[in-house]
N, C-alpha and C. Protein backbone atom coordinates (compact mmCIF):
# COMPACT_ATOMS: atom_id res chain seq x y z
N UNK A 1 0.82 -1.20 0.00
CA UNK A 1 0.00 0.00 0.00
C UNK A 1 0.87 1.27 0.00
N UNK A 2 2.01 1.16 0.56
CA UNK A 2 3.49 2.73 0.62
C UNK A 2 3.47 2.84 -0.16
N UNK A 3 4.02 1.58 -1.25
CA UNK A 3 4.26 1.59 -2.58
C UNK A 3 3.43 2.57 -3.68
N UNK A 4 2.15 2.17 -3.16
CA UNK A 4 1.61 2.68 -4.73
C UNK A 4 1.24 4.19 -3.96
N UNK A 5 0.95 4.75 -2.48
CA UNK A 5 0.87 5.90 -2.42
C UNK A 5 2.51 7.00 -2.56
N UNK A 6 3.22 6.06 -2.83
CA UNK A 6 4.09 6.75 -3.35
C UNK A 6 4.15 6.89 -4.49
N UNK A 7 3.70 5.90 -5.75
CA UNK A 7 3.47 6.44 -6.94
C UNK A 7 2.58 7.08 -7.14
N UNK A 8 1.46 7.29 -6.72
CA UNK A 8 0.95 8.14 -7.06
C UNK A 8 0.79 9.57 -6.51
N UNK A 9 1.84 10.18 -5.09
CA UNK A 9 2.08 10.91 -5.25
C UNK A 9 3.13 11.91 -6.00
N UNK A 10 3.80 10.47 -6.33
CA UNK A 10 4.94 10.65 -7.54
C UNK A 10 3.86 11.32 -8.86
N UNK A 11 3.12 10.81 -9.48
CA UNK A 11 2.89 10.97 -10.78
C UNK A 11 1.70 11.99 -10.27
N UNK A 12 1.01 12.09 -9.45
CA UNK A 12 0.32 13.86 -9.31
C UNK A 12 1.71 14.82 -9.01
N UNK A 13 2.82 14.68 -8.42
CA UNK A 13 3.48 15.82 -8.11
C UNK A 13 4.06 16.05 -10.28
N UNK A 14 4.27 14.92 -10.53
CA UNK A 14 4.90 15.10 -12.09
C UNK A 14 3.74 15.92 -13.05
N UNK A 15 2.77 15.29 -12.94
CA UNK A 15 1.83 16.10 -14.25
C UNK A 15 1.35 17.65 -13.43
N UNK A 16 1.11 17.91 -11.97
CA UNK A 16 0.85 19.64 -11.38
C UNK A 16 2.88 20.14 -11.82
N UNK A 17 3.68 19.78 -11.89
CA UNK A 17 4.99 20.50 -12.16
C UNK A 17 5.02 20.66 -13.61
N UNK A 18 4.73 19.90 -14.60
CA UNK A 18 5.28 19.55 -15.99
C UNK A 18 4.70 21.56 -16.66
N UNK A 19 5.63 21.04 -17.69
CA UNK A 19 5.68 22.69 -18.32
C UNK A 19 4.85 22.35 -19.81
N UNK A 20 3.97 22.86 -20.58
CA UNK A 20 4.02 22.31 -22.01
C UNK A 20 4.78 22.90 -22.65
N UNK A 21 4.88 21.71 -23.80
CA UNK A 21 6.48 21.92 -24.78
C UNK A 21 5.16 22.31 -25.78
N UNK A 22 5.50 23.20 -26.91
CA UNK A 22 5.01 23.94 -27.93
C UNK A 22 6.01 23.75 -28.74
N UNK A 23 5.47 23.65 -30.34
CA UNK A 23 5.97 23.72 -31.65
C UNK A 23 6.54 25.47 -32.07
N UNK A 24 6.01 26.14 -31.01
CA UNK A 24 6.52 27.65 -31.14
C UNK A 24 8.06 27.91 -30.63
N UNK A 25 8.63 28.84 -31.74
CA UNK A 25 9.92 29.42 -31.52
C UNK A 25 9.78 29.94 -29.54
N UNK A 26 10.51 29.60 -28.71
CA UNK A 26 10.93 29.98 -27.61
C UNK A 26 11.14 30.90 -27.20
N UNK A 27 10.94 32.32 -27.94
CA UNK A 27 10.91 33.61 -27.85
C UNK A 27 10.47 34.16 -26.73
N UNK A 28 11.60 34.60 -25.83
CA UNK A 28 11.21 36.01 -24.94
C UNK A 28 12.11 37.48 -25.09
N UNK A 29 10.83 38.50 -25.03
CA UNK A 29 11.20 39.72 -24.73
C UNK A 29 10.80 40.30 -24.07
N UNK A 30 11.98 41.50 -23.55
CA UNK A 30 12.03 42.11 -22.13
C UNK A 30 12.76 43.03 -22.33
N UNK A 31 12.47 43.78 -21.48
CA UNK A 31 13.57 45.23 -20.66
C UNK A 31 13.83 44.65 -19.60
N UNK A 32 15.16 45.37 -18.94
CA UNK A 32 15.96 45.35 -17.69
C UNK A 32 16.41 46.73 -17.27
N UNK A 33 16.74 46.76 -16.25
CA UNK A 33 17.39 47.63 -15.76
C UNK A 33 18.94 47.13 -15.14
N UNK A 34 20.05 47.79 -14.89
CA UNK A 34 21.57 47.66 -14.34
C UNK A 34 22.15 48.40 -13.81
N UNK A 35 22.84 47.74 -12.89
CA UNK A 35 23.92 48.74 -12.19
C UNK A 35 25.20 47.93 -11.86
N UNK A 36 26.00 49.27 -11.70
CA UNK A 36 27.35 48.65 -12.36
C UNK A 36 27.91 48.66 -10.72
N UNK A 37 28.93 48.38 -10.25
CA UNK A 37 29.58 48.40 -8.83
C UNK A 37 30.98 48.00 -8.90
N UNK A 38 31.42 48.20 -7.56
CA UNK A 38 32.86 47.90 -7.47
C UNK A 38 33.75 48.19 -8.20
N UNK A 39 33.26 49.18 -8.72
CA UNK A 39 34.22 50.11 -9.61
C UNK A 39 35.24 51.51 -8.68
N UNK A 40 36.78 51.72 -8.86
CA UNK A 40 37.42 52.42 -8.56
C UNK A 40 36.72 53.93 -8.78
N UNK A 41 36.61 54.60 -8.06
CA UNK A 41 36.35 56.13 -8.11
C UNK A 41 37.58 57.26 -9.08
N UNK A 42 36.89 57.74 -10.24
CA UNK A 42 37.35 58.61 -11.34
C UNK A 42 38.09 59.26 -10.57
N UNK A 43 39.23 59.63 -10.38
CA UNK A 43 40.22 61.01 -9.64
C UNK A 43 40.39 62.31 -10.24
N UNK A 44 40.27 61.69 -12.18
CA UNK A 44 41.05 63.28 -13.23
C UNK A 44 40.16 64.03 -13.74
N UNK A 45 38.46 63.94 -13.16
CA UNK A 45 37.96 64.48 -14.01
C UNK A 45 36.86 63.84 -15.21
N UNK A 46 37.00 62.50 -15.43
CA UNK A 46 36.23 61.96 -16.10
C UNK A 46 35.03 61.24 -15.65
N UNK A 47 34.65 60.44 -16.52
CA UNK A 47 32.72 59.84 -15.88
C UNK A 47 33.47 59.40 -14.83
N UNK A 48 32.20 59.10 -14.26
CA UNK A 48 32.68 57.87 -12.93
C UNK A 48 31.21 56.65 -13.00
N UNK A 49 31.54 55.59 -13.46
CA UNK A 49 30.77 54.62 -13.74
C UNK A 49 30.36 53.70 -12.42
N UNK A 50 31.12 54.21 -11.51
CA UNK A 50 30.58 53.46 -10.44
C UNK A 50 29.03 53.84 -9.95
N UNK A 51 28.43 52.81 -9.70
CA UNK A 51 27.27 52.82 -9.27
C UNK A 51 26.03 53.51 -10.64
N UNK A 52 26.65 53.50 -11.68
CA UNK A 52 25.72 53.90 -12.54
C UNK A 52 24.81 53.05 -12.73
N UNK A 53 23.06 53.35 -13.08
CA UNK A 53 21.78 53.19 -13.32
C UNK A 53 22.04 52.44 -14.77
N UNK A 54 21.32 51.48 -15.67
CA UNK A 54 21.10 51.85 -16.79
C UNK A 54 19.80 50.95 -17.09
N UNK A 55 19.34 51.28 -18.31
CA UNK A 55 17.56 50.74 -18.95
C UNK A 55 18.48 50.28 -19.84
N UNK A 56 17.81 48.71 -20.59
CA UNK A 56 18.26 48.27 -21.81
C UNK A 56 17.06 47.19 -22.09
N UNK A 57 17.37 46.61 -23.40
CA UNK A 57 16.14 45.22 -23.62
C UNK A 57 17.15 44.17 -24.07
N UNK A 58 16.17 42.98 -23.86
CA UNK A 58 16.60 41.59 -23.35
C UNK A 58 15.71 40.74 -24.25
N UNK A 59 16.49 40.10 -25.06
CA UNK A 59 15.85 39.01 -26.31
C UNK A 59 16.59 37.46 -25.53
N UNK A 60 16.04 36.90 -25.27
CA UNK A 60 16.47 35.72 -25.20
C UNK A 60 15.40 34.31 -25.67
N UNK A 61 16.42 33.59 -26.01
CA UNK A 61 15.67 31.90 -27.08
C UNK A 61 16.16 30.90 -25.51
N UNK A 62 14.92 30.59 -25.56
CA UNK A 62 15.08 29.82 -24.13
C UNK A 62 13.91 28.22 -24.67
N UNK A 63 14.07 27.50 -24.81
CA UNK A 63 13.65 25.87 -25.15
C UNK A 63 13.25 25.72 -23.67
N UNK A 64 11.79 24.99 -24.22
CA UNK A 64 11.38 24.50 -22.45
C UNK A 64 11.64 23.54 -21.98
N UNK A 65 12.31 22.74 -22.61
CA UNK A 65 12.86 21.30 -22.07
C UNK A 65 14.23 21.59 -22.41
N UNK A 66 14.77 22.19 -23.21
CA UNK A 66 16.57 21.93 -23.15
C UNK A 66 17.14 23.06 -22.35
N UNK A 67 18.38 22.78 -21.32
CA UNK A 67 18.57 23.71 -20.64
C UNK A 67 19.67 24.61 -21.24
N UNK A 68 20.08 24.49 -22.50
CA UNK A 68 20.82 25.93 -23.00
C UNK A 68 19.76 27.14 -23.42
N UNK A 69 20.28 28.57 -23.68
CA UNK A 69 19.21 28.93 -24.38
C UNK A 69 20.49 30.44 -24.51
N UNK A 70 20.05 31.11 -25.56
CA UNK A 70 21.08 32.57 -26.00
C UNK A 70 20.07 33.35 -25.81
N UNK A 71 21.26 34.51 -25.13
CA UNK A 71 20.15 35.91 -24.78
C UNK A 71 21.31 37.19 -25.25
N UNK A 72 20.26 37.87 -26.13
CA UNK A 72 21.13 39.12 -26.43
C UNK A 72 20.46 40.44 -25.66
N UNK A 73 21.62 41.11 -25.54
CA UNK A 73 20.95 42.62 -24.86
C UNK A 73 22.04 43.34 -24.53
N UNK A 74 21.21 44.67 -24.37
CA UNK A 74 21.96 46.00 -24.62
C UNK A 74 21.02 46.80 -23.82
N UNK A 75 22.34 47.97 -22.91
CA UNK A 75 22.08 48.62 -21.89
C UNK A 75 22.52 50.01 -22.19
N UNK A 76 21.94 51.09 -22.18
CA UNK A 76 22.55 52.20 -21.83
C UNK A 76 22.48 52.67 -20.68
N UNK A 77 23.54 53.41 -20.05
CA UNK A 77 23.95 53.94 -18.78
C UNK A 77 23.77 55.06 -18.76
N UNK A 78 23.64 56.21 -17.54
CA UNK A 78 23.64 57.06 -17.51
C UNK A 78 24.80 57.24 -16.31
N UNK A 79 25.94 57.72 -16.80
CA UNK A 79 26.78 57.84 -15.76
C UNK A 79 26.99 59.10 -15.48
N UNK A 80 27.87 59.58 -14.12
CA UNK A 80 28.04 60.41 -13.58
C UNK A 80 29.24 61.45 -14.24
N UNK A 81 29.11 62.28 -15.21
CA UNK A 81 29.85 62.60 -15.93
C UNK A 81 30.74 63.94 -15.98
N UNK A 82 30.32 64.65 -14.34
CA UNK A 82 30.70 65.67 -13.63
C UNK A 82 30.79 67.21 -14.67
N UNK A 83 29.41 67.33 -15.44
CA UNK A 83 29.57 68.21 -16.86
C UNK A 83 29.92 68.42 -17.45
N UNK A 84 30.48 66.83 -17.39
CA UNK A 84 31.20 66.66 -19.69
C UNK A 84 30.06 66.35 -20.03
N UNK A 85 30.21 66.04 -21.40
CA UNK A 85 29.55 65.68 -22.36
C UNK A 85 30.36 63.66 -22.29
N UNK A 86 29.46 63.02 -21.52
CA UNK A 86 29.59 61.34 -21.98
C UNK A 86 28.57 60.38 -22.34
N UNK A 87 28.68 59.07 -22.51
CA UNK A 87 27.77 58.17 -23.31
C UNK A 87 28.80 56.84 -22.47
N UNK A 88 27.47 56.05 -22.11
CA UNK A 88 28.02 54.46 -22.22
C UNK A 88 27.42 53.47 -21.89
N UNK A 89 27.44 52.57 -23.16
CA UNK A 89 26.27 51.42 -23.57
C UNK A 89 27.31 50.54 -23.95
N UNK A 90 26.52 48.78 -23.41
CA UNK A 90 27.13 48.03 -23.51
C UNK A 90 25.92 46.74 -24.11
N UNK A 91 26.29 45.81 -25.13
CA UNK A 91 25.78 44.71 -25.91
C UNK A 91 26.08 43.63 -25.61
N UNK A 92 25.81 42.50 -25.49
CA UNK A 92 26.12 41.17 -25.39
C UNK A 92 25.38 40.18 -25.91
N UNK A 93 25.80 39.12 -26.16
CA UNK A 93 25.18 38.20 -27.21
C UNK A 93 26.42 36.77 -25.93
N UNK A 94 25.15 35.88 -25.26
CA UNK A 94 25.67 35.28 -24.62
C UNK A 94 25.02 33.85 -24.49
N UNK A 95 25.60 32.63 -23.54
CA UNK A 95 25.01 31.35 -23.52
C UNK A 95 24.25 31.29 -22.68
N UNK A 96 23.27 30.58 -22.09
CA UNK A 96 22.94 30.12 -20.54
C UNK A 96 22.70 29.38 -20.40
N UNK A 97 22.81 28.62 -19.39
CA UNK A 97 22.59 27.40 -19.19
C UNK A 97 21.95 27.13 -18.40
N UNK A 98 20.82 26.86 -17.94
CA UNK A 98 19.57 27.00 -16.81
C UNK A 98 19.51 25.25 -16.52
N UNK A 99 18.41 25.56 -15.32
CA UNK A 99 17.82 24.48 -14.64
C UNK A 99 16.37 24.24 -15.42
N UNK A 100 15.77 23.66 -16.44
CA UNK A 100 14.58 24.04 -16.67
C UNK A 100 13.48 23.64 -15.63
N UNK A 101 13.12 24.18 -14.82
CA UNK A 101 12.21 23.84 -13.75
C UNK A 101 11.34 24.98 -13.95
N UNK A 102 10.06 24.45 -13.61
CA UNK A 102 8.41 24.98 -13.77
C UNK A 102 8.79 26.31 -13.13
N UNK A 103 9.10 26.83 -12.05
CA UNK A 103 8.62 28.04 -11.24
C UNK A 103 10.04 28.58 -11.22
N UNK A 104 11.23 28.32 -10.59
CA UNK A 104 12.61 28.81 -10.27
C UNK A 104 13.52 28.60 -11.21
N UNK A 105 13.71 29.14 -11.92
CA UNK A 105 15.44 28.42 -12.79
C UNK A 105 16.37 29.04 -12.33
N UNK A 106 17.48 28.45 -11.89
CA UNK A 106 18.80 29.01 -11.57
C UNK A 106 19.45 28.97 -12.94
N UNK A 107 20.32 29.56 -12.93
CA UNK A 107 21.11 29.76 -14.72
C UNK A 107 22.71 29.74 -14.07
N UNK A 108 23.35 29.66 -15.46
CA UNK A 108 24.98 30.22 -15.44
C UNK A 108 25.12 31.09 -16.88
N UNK A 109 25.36 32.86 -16.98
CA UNK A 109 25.50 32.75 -18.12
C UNK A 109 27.05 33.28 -18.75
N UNK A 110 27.22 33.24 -19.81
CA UNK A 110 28.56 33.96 -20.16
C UNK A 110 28.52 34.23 -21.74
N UNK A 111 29.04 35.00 -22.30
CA UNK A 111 29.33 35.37 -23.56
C UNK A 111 30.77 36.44 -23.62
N UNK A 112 30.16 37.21 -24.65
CA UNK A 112 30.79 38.11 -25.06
C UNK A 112 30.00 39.98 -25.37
N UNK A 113 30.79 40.71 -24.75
CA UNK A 113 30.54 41.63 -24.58
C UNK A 113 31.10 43.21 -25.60
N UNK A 114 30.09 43.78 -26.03
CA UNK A 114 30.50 44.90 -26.39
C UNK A 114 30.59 46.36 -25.51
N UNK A 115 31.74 47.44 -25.58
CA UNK A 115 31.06 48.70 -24.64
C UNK A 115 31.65 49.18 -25.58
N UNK A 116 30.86 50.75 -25.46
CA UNK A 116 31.14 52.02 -25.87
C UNK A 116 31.04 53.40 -24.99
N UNK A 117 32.20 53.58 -24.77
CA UNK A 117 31.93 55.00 -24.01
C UNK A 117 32.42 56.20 -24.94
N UNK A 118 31.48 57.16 -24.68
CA UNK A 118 31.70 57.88 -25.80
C UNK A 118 32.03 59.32 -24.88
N UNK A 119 32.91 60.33 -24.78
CA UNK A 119 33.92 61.06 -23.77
C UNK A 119 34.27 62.43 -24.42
N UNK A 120 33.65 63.59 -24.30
CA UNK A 120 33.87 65.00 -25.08
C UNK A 120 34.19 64.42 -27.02
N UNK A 121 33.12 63.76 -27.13
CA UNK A 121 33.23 63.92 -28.39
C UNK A 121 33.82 62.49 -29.26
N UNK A 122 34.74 61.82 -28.50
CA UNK A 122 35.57 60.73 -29.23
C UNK A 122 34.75 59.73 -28.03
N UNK A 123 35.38 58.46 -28.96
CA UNK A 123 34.89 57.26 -28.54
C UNK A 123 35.36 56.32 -28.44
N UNK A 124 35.07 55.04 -28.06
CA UNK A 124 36.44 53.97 -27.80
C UNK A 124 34.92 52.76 -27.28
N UNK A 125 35.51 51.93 -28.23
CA UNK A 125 34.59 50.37 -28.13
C UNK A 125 35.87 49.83 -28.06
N UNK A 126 35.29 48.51 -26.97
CA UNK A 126 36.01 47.86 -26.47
C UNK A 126 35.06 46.57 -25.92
N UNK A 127 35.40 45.50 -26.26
CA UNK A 127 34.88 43.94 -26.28
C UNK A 127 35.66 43.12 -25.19
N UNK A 128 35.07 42.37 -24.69
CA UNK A 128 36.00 41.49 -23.80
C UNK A 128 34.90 40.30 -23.27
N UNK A 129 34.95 39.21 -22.17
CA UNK A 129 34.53 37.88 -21.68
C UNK A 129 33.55 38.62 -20.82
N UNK A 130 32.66 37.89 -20.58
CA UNK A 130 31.18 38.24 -19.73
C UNK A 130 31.10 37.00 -18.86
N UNK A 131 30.57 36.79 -17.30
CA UNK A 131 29.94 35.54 -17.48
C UNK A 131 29.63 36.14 -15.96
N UNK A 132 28.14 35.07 -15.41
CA UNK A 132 27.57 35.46 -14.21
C UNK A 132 26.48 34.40 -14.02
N UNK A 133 26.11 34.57 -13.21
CA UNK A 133 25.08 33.57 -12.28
C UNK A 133 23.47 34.56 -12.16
N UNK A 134 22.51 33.80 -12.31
CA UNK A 134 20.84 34.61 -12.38
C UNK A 134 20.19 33.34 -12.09
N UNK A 135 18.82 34.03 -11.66
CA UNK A 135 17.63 33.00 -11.15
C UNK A 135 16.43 33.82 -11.57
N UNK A 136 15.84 32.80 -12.57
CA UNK A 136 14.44 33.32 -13.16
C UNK A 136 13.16 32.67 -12.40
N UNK A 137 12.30 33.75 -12.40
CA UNK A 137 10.98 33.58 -11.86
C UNK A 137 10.14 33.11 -13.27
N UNK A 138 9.48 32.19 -12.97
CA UNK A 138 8.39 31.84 -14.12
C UNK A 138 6.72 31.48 -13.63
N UNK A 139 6.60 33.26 -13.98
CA UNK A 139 4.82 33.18 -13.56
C UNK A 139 3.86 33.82 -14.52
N UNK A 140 3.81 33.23 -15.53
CA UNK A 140 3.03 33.99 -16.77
C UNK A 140 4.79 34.81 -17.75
N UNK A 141 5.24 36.24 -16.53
CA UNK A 141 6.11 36.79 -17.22
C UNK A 141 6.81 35.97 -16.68
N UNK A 142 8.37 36.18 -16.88
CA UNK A 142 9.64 35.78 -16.33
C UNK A 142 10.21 36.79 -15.52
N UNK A 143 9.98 37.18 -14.70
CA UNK A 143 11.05 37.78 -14.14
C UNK A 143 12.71 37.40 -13.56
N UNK A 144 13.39 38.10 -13.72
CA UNK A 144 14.97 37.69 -13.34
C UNK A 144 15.58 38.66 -12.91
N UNK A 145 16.93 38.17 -12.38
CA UNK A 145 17.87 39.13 -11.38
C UNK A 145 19.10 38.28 -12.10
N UNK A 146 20.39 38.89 -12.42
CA UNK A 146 21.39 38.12 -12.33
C UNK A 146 22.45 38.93 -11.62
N UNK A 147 23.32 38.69 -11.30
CA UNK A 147 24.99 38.98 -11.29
C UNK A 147 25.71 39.06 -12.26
N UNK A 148 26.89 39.69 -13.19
CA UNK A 148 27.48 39.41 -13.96
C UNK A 148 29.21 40.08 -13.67
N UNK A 149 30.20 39.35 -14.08
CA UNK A 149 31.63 40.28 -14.37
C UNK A 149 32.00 40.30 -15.30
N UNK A 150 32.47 41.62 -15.99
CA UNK A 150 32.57 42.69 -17.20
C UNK A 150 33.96 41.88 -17.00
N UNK A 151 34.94 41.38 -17.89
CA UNK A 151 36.38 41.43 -18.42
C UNK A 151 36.71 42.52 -19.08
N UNK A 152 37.55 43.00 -19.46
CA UNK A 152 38.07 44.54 -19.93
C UNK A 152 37.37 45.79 -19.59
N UNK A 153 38.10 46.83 -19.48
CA UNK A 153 37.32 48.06 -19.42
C UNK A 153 37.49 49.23 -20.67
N UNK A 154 36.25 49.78 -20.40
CA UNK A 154 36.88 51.37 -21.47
C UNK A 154 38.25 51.83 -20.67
N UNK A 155 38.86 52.65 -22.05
CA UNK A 155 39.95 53.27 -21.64
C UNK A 155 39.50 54.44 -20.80
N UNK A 156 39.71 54.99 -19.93
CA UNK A 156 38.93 55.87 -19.04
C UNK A 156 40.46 56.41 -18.34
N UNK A 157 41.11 57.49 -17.60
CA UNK A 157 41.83 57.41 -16.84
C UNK A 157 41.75 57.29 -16.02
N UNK A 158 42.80 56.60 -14.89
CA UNK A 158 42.41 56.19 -13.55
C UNK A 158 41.05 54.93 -13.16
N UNK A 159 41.22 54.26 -14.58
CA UNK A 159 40.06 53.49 -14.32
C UNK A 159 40.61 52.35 -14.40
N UNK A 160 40.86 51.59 -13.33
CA UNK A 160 41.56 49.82 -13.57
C UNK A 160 40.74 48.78 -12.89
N UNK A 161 39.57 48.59 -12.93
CA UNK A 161 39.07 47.44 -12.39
C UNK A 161 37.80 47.19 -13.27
N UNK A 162 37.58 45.76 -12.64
CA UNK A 162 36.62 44.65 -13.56
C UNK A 162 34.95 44.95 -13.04
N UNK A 163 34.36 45.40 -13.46
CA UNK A 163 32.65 46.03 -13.05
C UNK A 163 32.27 44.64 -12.45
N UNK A 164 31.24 44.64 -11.80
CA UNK A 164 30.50 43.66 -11.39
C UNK A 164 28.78 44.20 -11.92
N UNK A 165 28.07 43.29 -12.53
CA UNK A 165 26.71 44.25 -13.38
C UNK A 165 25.63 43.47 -12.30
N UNK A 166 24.33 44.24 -11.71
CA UNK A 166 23.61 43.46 -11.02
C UNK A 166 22.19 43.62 -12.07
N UNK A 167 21.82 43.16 -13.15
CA UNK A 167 20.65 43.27 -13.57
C UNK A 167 19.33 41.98 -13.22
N UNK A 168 18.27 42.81 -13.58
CA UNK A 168 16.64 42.66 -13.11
C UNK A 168 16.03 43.11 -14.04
N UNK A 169 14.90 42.37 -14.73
CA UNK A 169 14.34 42.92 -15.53
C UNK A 169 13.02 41.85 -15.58
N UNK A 170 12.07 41.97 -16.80
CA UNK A 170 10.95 41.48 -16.68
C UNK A 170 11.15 40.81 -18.51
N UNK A 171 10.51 38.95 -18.89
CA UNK A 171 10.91 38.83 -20.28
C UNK A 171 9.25 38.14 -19.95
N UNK A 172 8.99 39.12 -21.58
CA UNK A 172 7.22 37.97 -22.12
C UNK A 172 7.30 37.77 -23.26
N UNK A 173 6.67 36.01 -23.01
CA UNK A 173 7.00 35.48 -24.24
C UNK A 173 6.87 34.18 -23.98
């Protein structure tokens, strides 16, 4: 008698968890918001990116049964630019690798990263390694939070350390 009330709370807990799989492209879109941290404080005069705000949108191909899925997105910042004239937005096109589970997914993601800071006029793009840890909410929308660390920086003076990015945002789809 254990036996079978264990299967069958086995196979009610399986069909109330199960996700449906669809013949539809896996498509989500979203905005986020970011902030950048642990960044060294500007000394000469230029932006200071620490603790900067930024709005961007979030495309990601996420499969409901396979746990890879690519997410591209792009952020502009509004940094602290002490009345220059600056700009700085950053792109990425990256992997993830999730838990596919009904309600919580934990992820790992990493790619590759574009920035542009743009500084009285001239500009300087600069690419380097991305990768970070996030946990998605799945309730109708997706909501998510991740962590991420930036590899390279803009050339900036007085600027030598690796950002840490905390984004949150909302994906439907």
């Amino acid at each position: 008698m254990r036996r079978l009330l264990l299967t069958l709370t086995v196979a009610v807990a399986s069909v109330a968890l199960a996700q449906p799989a669809s013949a539809q492209l896996p498509l989500k879109f979203g905005i986020q918001g970011a902030v950048q941290t642990s960044l060294d404080e500007v000394t000469s005069g230029g932006p200071d990116l620490n603790n900067s705000f930024g709005l961007g949108a979030r495309v990601a191909l996420q499969p409901p049964v396979l746990p890879v899925g690519v997410v591209a997105q792009g952020v502009y910042y509004f940094p602290d630019c002490a009345g220059f004239d600056c700009s700085y937005m950053t792109y990425s096109l990256a992997a993830q690798l999730r838990l596919p589970l009904p309600l919580v997914s934990p992820y790992a993601i990493a790619g590759w990263q574009w920035r542009r800071m743009g500084f009285e006029g001239a500009s300087n793009t600069e690419n380097g390694f991305m990768a970070g840890a996030g946990v998605q909410l799945n309730l109708g929308l997706a909501l998510f939070l991740e962590g991420t660390v930036e590899m390279g920086n803009p050339d900036v003076p007085d600027f030598d350390t690796t950002p840490i990015v905390i984004k949150g945002g909302i994906l439907i789809g």
